[in-house]
Every structure is written in structure tokens, then in C-alpha cells.
C-alpha atoms as a PDB file:
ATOM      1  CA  UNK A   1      28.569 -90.767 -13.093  1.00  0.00           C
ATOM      2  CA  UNK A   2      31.313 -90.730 -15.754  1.00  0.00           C
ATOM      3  CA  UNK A   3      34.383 -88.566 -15.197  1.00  0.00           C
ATOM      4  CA  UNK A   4      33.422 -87.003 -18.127  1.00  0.00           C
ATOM      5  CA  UNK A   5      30.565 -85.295 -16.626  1.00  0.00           C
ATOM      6  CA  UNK A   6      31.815 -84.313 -13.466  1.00  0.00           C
ATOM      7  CA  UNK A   7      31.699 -80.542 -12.271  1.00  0.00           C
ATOM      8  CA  UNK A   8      35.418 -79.944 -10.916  1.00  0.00           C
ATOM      9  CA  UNK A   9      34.705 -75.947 -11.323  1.00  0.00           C
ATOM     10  CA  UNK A  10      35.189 -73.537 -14.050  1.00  0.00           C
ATOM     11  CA  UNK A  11      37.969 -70.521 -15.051  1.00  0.00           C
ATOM     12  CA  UNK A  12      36.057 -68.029 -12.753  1.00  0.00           C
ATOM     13  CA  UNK A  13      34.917 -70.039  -9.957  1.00  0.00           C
ATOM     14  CA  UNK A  14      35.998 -70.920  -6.959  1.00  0.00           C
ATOM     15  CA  UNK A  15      35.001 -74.273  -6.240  1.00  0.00           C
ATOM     16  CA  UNK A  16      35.013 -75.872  -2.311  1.00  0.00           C
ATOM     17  CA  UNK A  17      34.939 -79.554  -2.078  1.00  0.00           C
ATOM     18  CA  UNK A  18      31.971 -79.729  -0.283  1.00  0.00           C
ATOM     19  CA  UNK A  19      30.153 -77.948  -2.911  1.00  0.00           C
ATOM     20  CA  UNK A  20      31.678 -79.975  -5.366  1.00  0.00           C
ATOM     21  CA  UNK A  21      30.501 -83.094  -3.776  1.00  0.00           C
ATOM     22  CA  UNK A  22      26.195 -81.703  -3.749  1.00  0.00           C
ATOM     23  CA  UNK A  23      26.450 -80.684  -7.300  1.00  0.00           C
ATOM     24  CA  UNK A  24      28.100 -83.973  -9.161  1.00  0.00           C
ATOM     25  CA  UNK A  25      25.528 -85.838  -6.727  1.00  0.00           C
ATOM     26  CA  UNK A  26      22.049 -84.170  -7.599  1.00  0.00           C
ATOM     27  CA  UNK A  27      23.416 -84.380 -10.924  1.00  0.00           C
ATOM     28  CA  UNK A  28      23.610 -88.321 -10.721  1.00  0.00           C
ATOM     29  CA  UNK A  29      20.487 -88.502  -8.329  1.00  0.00           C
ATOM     30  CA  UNK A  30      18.336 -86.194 -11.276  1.00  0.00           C
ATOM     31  CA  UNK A  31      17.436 -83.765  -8.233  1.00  0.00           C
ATOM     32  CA  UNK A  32      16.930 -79.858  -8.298  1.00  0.00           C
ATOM     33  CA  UNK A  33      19.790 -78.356  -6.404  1.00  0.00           C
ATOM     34  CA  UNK A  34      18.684 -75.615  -3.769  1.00  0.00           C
ATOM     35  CA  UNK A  35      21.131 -73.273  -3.034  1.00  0.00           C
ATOM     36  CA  UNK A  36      20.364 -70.475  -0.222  1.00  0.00           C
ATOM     37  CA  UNK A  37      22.499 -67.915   0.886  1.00  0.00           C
ATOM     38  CA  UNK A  38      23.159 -63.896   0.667  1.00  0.00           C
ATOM     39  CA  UNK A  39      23.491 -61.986  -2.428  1.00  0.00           C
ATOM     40  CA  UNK A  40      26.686 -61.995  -3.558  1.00  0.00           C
ATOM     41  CA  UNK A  41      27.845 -65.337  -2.415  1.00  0.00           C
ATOM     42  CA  UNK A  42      28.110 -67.014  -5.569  1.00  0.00           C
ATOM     43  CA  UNK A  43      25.091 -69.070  -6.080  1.00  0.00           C
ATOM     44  CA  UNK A  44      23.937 -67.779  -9.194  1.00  0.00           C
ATOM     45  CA  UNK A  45      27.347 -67.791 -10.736  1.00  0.00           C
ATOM     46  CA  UNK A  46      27.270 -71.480 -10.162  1.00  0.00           C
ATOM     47  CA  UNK A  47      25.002 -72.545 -12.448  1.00  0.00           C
ATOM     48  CA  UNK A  48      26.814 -70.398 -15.100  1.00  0.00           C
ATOM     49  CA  UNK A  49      30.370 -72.131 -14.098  1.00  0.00           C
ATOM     50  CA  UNK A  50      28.729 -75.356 -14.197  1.00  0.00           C
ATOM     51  CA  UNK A  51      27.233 -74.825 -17.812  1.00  0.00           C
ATOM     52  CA  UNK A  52      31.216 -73.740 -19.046  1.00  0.00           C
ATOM     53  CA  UNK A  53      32.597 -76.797 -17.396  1.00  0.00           C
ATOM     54  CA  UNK A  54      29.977 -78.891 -19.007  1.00  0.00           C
ATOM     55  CA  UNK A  55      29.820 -77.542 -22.320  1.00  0.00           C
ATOM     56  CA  UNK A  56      26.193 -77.407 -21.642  1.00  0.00           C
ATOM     57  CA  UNK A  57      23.365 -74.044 -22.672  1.00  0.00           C
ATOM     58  CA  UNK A  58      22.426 -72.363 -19.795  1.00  0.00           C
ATOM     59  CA  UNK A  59      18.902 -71.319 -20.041  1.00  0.00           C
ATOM     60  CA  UNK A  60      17.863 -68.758 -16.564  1.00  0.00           C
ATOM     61  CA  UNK A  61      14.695 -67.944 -15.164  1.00  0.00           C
ATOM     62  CA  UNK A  62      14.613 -64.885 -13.669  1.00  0.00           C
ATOM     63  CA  UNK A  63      11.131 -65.417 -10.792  1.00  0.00           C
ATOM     64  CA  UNK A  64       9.111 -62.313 -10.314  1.00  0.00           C
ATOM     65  CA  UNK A  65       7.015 -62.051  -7.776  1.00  0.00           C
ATOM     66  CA  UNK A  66       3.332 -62.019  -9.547  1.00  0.00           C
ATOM     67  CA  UNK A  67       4.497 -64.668 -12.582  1.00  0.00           C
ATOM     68  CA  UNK A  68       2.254 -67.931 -13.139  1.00  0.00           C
ATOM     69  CA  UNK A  69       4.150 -71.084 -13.765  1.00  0.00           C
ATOM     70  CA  UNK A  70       2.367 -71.374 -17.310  1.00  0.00           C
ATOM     71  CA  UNK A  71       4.200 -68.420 -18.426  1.00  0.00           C
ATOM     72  CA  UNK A  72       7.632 -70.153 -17.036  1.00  0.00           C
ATOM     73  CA  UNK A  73       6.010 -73.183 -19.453  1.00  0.00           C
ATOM     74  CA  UNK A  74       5.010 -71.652 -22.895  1.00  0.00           C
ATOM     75  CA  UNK A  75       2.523 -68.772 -23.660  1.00  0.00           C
ATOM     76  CA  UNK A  76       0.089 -68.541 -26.177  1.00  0.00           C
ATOM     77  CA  UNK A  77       0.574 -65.706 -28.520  1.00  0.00           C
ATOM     78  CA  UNK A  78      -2.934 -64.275 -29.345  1.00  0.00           C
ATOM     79  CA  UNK A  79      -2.068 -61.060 -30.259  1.00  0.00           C
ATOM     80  CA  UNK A  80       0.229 -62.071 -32.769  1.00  0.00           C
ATOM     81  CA  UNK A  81      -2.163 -64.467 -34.290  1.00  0.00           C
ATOM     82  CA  UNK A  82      -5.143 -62.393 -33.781  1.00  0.00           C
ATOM     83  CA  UNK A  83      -2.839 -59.274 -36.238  1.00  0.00           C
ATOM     84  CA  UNK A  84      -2.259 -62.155 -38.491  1.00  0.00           C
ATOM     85  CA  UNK A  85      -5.784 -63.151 -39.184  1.00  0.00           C
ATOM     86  CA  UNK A  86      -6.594 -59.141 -39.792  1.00  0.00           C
ATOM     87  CA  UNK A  87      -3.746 -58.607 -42.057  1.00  0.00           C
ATOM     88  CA  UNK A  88      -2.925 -61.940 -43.624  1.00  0.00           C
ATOM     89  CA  UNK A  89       0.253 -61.424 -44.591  1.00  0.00           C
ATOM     90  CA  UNK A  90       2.534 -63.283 -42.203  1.00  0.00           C
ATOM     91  CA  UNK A  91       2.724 -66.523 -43.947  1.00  0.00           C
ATOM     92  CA  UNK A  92       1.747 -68.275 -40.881  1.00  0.00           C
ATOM     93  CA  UNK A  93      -1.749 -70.889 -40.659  1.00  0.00           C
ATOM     94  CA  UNK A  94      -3.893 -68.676 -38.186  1.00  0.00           C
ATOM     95  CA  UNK A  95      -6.195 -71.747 -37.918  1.00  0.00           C
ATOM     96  CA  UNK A  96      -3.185 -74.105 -36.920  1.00  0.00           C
ATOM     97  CA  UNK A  97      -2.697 -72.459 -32.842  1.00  0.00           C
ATOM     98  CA  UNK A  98       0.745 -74.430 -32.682  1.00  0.00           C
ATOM     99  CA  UNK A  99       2.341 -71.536 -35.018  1.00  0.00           C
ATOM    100  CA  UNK A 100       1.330 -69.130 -32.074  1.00  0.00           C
ATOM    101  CA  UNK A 101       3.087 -71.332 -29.368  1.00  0.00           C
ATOM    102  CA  UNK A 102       6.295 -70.398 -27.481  1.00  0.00           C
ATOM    103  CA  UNK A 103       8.077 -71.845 -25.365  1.00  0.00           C
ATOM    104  CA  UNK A 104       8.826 -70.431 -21.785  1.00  0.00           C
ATOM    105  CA  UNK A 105      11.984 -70.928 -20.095  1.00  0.00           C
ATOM    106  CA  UNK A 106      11.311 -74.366 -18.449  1.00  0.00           C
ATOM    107  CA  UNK A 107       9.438 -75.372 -21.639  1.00  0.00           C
ATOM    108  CA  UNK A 108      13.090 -74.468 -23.640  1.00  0.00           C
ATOM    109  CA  UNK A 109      14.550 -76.496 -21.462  1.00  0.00           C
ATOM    110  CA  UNK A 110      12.748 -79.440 -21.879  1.00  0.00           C
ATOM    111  CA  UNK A 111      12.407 -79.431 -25.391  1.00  0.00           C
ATOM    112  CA  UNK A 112      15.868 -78.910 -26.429  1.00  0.00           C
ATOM    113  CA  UNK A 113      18.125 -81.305 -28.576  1.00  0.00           C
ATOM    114  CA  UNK A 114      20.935 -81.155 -26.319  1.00  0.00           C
ATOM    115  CA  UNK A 115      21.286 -81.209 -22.450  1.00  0.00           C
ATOM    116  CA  UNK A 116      21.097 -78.078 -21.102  1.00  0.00           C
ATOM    117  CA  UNK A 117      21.711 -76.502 -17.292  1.00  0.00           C
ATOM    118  CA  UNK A 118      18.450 -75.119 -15.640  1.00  0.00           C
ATOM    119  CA  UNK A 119      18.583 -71.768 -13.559  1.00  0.00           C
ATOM    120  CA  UNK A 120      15.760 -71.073 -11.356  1.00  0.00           C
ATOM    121  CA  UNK A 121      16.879 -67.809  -9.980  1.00  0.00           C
ATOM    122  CA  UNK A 122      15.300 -66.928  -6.843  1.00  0.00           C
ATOM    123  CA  UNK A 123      12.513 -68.794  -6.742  1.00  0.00           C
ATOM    124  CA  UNK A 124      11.737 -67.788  -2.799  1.00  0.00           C
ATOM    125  CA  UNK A 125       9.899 -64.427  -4.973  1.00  0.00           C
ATOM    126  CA  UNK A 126       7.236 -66.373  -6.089  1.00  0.00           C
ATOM    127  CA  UNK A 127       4.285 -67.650  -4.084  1.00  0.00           C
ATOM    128  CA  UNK A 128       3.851 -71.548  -2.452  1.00  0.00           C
ATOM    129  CA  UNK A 129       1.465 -72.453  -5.328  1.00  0.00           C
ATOM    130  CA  UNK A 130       3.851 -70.943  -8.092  1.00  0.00           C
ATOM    131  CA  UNK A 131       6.933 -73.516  -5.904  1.00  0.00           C
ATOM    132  CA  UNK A 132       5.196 -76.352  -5.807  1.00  0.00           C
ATOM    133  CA  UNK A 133       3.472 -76.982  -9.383  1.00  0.00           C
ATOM    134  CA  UNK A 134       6.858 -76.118 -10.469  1.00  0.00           C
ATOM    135  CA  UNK A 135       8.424 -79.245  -8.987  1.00  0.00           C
ATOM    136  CA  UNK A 136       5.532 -81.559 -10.024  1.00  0.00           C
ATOM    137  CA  UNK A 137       6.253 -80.564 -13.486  1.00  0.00           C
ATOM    138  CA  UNK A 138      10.489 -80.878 -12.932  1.00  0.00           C
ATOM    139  CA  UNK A 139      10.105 -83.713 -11.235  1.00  0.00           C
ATOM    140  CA  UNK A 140       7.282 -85.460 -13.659  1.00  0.00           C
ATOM    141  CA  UNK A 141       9.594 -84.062 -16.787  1.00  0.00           C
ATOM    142  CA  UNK A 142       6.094 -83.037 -18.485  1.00  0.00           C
ATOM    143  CA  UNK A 143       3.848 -80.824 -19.078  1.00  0.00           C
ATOM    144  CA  UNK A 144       0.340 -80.246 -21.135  1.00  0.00           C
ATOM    145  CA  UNK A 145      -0.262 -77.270 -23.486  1.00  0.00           C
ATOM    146  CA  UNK A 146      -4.073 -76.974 -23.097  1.00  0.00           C
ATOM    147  CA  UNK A 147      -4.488 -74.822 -25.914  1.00  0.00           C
ATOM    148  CA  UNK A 148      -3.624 -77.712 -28.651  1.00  0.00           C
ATOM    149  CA  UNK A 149      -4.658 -80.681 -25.960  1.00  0.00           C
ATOM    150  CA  UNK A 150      -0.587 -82.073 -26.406  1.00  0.00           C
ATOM    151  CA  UNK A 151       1.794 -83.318 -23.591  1.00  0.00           C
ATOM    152  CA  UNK A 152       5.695 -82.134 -23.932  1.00  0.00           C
ATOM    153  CA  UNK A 153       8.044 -84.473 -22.399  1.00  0.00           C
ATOM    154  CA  UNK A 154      11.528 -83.622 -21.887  1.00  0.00           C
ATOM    155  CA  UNK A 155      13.964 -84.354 -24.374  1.00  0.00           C
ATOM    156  CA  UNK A 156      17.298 -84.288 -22.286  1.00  0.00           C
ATOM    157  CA  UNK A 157      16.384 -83.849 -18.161  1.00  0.00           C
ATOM    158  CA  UNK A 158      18.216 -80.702 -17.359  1.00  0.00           C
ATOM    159  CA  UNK A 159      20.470 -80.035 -15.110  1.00  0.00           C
ATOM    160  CA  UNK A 160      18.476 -77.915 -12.400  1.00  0.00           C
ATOM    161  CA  UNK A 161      20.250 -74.825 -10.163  1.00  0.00           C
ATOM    162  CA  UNK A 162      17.682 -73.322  -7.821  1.00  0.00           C
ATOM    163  CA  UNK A 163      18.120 -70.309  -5.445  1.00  0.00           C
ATOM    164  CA  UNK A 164      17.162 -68.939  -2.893  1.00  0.00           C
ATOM    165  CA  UNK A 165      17.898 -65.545  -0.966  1.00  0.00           C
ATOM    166  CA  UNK A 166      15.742 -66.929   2.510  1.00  0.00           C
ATOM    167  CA  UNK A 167      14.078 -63.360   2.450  1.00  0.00           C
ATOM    168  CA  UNK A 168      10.827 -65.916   2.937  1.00  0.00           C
ATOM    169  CA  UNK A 169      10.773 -69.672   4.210  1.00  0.00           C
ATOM    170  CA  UNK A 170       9.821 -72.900   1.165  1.00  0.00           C
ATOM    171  CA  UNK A 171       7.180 -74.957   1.492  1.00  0.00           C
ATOM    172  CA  UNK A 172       8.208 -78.669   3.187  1.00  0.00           C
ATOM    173  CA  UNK A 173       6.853 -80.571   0.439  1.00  0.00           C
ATOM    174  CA  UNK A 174       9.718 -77.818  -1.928  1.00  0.00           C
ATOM    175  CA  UNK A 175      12.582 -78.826   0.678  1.00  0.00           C
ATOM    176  CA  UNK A 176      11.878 -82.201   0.402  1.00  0.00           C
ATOM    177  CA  UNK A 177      12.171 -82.796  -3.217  1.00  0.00           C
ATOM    178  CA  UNK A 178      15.498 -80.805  -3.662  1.00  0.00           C
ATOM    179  CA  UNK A 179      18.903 -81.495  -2.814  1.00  0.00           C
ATOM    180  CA  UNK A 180      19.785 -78.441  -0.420  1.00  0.00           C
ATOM    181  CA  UNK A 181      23.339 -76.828   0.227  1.00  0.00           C
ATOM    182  CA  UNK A 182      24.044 -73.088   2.302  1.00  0.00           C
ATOM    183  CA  UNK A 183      26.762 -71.301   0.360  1.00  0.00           C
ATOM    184  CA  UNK A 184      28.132 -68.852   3.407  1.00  0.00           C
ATOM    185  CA  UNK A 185      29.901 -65.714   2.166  1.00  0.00           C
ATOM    186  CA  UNK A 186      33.457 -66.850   2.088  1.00  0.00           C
ATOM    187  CA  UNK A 187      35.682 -65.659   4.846  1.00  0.00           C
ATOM    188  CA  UNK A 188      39.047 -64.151   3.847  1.00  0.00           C
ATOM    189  CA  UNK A 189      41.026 -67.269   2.619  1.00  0.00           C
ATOM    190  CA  UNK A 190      38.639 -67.931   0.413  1.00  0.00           C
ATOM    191  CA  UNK A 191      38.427 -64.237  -0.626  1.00  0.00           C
ATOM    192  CA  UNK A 192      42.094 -64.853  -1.380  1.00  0.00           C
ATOM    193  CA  UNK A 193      41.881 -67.716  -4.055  1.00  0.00           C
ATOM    194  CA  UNK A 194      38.247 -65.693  -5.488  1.00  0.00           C
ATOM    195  CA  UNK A 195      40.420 -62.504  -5.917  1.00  0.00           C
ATOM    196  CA  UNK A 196      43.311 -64.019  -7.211  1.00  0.00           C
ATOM    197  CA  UNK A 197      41.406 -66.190 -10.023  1.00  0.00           C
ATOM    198  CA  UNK A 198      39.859 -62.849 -11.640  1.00  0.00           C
ATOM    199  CA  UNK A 199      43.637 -60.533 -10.512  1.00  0.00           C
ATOM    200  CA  UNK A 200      46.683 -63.106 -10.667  1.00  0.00           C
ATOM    201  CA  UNK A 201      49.364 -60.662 -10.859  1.00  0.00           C
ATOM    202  CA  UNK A 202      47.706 -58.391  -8.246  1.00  0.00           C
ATOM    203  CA  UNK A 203      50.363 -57.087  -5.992  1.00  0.00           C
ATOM    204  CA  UNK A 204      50.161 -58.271  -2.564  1.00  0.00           C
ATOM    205  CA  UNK A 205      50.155 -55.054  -1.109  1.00  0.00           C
ATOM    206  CA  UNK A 206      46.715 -54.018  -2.882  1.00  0.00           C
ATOM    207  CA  UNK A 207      45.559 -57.850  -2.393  1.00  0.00           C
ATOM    208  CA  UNK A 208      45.817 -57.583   1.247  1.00  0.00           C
ATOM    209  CA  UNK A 209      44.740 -54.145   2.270  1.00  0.00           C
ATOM    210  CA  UNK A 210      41.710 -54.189  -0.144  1.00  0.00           C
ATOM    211  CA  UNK A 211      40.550 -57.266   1.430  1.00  0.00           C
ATOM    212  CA  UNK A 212      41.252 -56.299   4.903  1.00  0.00           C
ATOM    213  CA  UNK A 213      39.281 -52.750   4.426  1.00  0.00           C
ATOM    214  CA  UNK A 214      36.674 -54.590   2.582  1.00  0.00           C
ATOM    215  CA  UNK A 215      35.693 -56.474   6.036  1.00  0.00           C
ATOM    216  CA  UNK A 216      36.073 -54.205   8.074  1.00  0.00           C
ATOM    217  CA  UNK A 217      33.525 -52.006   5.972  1.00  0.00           C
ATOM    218  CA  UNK A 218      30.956 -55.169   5.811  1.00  0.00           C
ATOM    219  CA  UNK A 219      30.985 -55.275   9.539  1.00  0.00           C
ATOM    220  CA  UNK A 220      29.926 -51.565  10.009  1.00  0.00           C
ATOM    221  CA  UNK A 221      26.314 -51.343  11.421  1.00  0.00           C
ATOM    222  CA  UNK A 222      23.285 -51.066  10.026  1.00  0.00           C
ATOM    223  CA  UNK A 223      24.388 -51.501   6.228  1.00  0.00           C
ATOM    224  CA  UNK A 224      21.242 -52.365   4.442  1.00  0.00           C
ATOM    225  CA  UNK A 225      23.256 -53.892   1.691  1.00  0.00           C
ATOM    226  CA  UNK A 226      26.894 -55.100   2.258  1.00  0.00           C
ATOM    227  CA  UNK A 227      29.275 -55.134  -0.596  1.00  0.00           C
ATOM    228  CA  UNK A 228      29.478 -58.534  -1.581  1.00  0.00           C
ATOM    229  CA  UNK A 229      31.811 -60.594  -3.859  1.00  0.00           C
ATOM    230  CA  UNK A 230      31.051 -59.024  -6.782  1.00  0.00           C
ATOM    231  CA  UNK A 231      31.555 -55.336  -5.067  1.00  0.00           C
ATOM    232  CA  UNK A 232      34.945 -56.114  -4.283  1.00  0.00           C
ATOM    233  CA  UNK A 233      36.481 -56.955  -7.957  1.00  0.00           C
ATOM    234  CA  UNK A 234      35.102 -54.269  -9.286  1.00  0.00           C
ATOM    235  CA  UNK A 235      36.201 -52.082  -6.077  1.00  0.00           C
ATOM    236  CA  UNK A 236      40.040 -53.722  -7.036  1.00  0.00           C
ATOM    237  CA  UNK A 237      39.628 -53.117 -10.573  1.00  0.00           C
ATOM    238  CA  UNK A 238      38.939 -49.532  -9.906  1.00  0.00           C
ATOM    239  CA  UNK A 239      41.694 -49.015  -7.384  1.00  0.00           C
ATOM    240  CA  UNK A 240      44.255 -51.073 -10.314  1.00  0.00           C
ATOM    241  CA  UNK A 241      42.547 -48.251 -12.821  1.00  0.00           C
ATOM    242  CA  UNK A 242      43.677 -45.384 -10.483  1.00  0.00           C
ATOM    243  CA  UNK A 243      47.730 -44.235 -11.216  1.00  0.00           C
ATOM    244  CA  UNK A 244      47.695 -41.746  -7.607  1.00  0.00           C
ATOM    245  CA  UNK A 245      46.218 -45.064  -6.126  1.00  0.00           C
ATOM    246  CA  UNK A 246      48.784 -46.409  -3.647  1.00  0.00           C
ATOM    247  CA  UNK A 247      47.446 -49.342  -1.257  1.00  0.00           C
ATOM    248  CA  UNK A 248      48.865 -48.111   1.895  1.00  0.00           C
ATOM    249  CA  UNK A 249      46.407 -45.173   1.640  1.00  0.00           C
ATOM    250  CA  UNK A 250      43.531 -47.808   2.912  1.00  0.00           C
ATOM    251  CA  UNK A 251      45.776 -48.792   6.088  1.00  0.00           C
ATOM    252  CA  UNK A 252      45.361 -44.933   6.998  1.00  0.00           C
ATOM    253  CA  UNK A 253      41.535 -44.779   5.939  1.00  0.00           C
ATOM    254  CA  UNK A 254      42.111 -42.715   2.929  1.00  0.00           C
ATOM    255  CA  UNK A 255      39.361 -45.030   1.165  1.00  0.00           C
ATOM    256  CA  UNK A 256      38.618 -43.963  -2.356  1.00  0.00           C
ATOM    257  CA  UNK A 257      35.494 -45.085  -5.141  1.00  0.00           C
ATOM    258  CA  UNK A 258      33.104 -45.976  -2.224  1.00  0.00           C
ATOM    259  CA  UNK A 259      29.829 -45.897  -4.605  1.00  0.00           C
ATOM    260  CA  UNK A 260      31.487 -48.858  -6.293  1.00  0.00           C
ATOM    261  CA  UNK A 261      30.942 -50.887  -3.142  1.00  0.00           C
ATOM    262  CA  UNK A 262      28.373 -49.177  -1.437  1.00  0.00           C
ATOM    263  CA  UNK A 263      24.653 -49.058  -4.162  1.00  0.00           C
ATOM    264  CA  UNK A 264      22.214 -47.279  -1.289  1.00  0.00           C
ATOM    265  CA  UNK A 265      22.289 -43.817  -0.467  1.00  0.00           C
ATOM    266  CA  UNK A 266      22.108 -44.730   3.139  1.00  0.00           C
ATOM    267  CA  UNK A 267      24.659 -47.184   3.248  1.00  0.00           C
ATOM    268  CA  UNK A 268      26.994 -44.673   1.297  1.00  0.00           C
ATOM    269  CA  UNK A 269      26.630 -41.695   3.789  1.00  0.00           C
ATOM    270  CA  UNK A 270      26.770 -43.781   6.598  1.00  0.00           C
ATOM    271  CA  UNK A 271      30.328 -45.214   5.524  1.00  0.00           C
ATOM    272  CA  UNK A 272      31.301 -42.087   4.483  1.00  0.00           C
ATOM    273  CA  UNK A 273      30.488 -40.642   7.837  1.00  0.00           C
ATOM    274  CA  UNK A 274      32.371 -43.385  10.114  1.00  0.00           C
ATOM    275  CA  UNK A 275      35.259 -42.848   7.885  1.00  0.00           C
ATOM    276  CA  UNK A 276      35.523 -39.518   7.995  1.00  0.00           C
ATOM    277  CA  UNK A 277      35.249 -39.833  11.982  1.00  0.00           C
ATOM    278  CA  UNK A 278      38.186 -41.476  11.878  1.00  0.00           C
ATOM    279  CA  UNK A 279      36.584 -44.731  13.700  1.00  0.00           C
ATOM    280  CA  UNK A 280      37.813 -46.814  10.755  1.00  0.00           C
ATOM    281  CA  UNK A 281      41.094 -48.473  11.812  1.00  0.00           C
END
């Protein structure tokens, strides 16, 4: 692989070498890249960071649970050609079906000019049939629209991100076909660098006690959904916002704006309550 097309990480990520390493390779290899982890760990973000470093589209996929891969393909717009035929004033050939053709996300992909990066977000939503088809079609770079009897082939093979939150097990046959990395939540260094990319004049008073409060409140028990990356720079950005703010009021569990890290009701009372107990530090 050229230097020129090597990921090396982009203005807002954080980029470990390791994770370095599995991108630039399924990149050379032409393999989907699985990434699994929790929410908030970054793995969704890395397809976007790898699409600015690139200088490549991003095009993202967003899997629901009940979608068909021929809608992730291209869909057929009947009802648009159907209002054409009654009203006839569109300017389109109703009798030509290609006019009525558009092109799903993968089928975008595939069919653009330029090389672009893939997202498959969260695939592990859609069912074992919906997985697999979808990698016979990435992995054969082709695909038939039945309604004209024509085979697309891929312009410019994409770059492909997949993820996964493990809230259900892949298929082997999936696992085998993909290049596979486990992005853990990153541990306070790492915190560090993340925090200091998107704040880097924070004062290292506020840098330190927001990330040491921010732990401690991800290891209280029975949070449905801990605050994750994304909780905590917008958690910082509200404390910066603040002027009464003053960081030594978290080292005494004076913990203000708790709804910006805590999104469940539950979660929120529950902190609030162990807080108030004084059990905090």
C-alpha cells in the first residue's frame, strides 16, 4: 500500500497503533473491517476519521432491525412512477423503469466515480440472512437489479467499516470473511490524549478531576447506560461554559449538569441518589 493511502488518524481521533495496523491492512487485503465494542468507544467515529484522512465520501448505513438487504441495494420507486403515468407531467419515460431506480446506500457506494469509505453501522440489528447476503454481495462487488434484468459492478471497491455493539452473536461464515478488531473503552491515559485533542488549553485542574469523577461515576452499579466518550466532552464543555464552575467542587462531590452524562431516568436518579449520600469519594 502506498504511503499515500495510509490511515495515520485524523484531527479528532485518537488513533492506537494497533488499530492503526487492522485498518491500513483490510484496506490492502480488500476486507470488511469488523469492529465490536460498547457504545461510545469510538468505532463509528472511525470510519468518519478515516474518510477525512483519506479525502474519501463517507456514505453510512444506518441497519434497522426489520430492513431487507435490497433496500440497502436500490429500491424501485413505483409510486413515483405510478403519479407520473396519471399526471404526465414529470418529464420522465414512465415506460423506461430505470428513471424510477435509486440507489441504496451500498448501491451508492458501488456506483460512484470516486472511492468512497463504507459504514455499515451496527449491523448485529439485522437478522443472519440480512448478514450474510450482504457479504456475498461486498465480497462479489455486484449485484442484479431484477426489475430491468442488469448487473451493477462496483466502480471503485470501497473502503468497508462494519460495527458491531455484541448485543447478539454473527454468524461464522460473517466472522470469517471480515477482518475483526475489539475497540475497549479507553482507560484514563487514553482519556487524556481523547480530551486533550477536542480541549488543548484545558486547565489541568478541570482535566484531571473531570476525568477522575467521570470513572468513578461509570463504575457505580447498575447503570443501564454509562456515559461514554462522547458524554464526557460535552460534560467538560458544559463545566468550561459554567463561570461559578470551579473544578475542585468535583473532589468534594459537588457534581453539577448530570443529565449531560447520564440519558435514562434511572440511571440519573440513581447517581443523583449515591451522590447525595455522600458515598461518592
Amino acid at each position: 500500500m502506498s504511503s499515500e493511502s495510509q490511515f495515520t488518524g485524523a484531527t479528532r481521533y485518537v488513533l492506537d497503533s494497533e488499530l492503526s495496523a487492522i485498518v491500513n491492512i483490510s484496506m490492502s487485503l480488500e476486507m470488511p473491517l469488523l469492529l465490536k465494542g460498547e457504545p461510545g468507544t469510538g468505532k463509528t467515529m472511525l470510519a468518519y476519521a478515516i474518510a477525512e484522512s483519506l479525502k474519501m465520501p463517507l456514505i453510512v448505513l444506518n441497519v434497522k432491525s426489520n430492513m431487507k438487504l435490497v433496500e440497502a441495494l436500490y429500491q424501485y420507486d413505483t409510486l413515483t412512477r405510478l403519479n407520473d403515468s396519471r399526471f404526465g407531467d414529470s418529464g420522465r419515460d414512465v415506460g423506461n423503469i430505470e428513471n424510477y431506480i435509486k440507489m441504496g446506500k451500498i448501491g451508492q457506494a458501488f456506483v460512484s466515480d470516486i472511492r468512497t469509505v463504507l459504514l455499515i453501522d451496527e449491523i448485529d440489528k439485522a437478522d443472519t440472512d440480512f448478514q450474510d447476503d450482504m457479504l456475498d454481495v461486498l465480497d462479489q462487488m455486484t449485484f442484479d437489479i431484477i426489475e430491468i434484468d442488469k448487473t451493477i459492478l462496483t466502480k471503485n471497491r470501497p473502503v468497508i467499516i462494519i460495527t458491531s455493539n455484541a448485543k447478539k452473536d454473527l454468524s461464522d461464515p460473517f466472522l470469517g470473511r471480515c477482518n475483526f478488531h475489539h475497540i475497549a473503552f479507553p482507560d484514563p491515559k487514553m482519556m487524556r490524549k481523547i480530551v486533550h485533542v477536542h480541549f488543548p488549553d484545558l486547565d489541568d485542574a478541570l482535566m484531571e478531576s473531570s476525568i477522575e469523577t467521570f470513572y468513578k461515576l461509570r463504575e457505580l452499579d447498575s447503570v443501564e447506560k454509562k456515559p461514554a466518550t462522547r458524554e464526557l466532552i460535552n460534560w467538560i464543555r458544559a463545566l468550561k461554559a459554567d463561570p461559578d464552575f470551579k473544578p475542585k467542587k468535583l473532589l468534594k462531590g459537588d457534581i453539577p449538569y448530570l443529565g449531560v452524562l447520564f440519558k435514562k431516568s434511572q440511571d440519573y436518579k440513581m447517581a443523583s441518589n449515591f451522590i447525595s449520600r455522600r458515598k461518592f469519594f
